[in-house]
C-alpha atoms as a PDB file:
ATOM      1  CA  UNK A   1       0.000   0.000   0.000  1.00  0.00           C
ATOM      2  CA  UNK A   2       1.509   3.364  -1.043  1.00  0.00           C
ATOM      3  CA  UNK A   3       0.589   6.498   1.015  1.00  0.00           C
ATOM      4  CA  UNK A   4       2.179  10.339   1.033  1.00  0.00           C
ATOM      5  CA  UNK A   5       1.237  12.563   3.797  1.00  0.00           C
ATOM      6  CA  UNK A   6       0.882  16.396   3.828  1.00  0.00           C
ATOM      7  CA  UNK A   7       0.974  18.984   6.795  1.00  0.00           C
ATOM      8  CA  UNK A   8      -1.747  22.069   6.622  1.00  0.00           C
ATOM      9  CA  UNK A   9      -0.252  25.061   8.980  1.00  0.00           C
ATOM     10  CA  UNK A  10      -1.065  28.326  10.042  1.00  0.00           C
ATOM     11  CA  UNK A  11       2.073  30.693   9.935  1.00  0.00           C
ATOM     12  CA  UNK A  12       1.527  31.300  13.758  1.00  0.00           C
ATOM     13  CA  UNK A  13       2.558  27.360  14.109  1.00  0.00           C
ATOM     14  CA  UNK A  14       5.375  27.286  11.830  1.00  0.00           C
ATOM     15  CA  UNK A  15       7.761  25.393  14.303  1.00  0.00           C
ATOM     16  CA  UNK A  16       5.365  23.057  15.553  1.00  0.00           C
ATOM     17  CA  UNK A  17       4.353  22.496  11.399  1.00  0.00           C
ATOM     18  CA  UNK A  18       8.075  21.736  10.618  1.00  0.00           C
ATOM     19  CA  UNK A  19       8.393  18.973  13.614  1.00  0.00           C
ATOM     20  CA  UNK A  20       5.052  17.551  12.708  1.00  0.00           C
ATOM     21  CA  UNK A  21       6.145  17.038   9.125  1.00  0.00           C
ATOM     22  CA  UNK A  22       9.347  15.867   9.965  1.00  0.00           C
ATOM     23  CA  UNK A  23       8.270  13.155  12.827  1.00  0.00           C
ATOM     24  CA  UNK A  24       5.512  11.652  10.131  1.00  0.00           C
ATOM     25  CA  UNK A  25       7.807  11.863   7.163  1.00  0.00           C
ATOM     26  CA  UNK A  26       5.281  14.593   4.970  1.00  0.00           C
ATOM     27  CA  UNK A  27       6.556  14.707   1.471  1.00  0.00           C
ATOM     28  CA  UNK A  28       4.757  18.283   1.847  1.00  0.00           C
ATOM     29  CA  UNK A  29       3.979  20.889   3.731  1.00  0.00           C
ATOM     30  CA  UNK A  30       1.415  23.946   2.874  1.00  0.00           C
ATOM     31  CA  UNK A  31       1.667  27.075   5.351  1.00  0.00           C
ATOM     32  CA  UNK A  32      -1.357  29.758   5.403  1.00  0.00           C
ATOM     33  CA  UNK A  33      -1.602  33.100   7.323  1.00  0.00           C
ATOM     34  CA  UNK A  34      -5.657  32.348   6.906  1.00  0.00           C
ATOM     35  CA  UNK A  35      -5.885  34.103   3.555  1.00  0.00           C
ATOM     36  CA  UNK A  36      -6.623  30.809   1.992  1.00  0.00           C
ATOM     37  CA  UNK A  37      -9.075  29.759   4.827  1.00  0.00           C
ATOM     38  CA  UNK A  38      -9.387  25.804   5.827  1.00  0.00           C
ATOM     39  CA  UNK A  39     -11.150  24.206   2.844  1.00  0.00           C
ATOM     40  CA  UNK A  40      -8.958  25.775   0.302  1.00  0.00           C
ATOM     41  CA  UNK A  41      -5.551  25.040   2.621  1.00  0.00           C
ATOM     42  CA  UNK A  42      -6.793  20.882   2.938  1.00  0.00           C
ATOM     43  CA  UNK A  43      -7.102  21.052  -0.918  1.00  0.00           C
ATOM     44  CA  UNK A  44      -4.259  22.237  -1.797  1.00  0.00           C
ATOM     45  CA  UNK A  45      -2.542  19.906  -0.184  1.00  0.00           C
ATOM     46  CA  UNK A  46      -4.804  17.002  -1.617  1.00  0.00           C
ATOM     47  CA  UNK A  47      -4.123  18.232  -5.272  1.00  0.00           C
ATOM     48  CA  UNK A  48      -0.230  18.463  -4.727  1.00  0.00           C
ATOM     49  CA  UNK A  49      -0.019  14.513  -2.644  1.00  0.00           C
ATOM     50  CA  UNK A  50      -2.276  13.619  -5.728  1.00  0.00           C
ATOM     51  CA  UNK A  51      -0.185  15.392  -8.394  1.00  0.00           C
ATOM     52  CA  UNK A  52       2.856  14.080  -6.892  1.00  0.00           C
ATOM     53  CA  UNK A  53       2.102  10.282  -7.382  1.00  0.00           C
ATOM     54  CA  UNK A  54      -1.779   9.895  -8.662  1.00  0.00           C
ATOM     55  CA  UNK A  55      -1.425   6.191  -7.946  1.00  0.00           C
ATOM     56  CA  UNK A  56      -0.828   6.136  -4.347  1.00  0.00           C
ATOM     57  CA  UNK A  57      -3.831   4.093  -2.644  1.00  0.00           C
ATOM     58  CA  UNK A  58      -4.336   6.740   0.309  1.00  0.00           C
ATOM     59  CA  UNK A  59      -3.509  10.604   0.627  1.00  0.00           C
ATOM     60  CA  UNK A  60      -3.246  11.901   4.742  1.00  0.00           C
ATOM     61  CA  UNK A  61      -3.556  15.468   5.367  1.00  0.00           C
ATOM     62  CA  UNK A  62      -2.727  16.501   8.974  1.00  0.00           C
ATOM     63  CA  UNK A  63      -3.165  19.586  10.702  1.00  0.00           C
ATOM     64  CA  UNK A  64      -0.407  21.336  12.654  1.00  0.00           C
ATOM     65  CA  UNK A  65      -1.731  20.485  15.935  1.00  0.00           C
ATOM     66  CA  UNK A  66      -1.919  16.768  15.443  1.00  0.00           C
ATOM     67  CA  UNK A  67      -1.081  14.538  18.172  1.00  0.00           C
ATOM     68  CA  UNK A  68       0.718  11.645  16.649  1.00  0.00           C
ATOM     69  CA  UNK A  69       0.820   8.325  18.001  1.00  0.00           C
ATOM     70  CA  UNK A  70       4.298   6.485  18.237  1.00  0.00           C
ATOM     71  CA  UNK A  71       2.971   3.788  16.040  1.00  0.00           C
ATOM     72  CA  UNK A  72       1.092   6.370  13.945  1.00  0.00           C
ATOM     73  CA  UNK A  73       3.295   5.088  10.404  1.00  0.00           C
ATOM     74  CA  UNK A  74       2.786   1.264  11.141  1.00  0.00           C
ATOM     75  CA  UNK A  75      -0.719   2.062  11.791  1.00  0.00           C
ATOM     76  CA  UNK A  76      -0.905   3.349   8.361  1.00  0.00           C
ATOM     77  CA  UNK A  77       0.746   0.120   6.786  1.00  0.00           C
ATOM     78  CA  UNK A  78      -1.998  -2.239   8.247  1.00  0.00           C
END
């Protein structure tokens, strides 16, 4: 099963975004001062994880205040 995960962040929570990503191994990461607002941030990053590799079997978006588990990748593989 092939999977790419994205990270939607306000500017505020840049830091916290960059950690996020990096813990859960994002292939992308979209940063918004609001202008965009939520729907538009979540699909942006849906049409760049889809443009990136259209034939991956899931796409994960996370916010920048997810709490990730410490089994939160093998959970994905399963």
């Amino acid at each position: 099963m092939t999977y790419h995960i994205g990270v939607v962040a306000h500017t505020s929570r840049c830091e916290q975004a960059h950690r996020l990503a990096e813990t859960v191994g994002a292939v992308y990461l979209s940063m918004d001062d609001g202008t965009l607002g939520c729907e538009a941030s979540h699909r942006k990053v849906w049409d760049r994880l889809y443009e990136m590799d259209p034939r991956a079997d899931h796409c994960v978006v996370l916010e920048d205040d997810a709490i990730i588990t410490d089994s939160f990748r093998q959970q994905l593989d399963m």
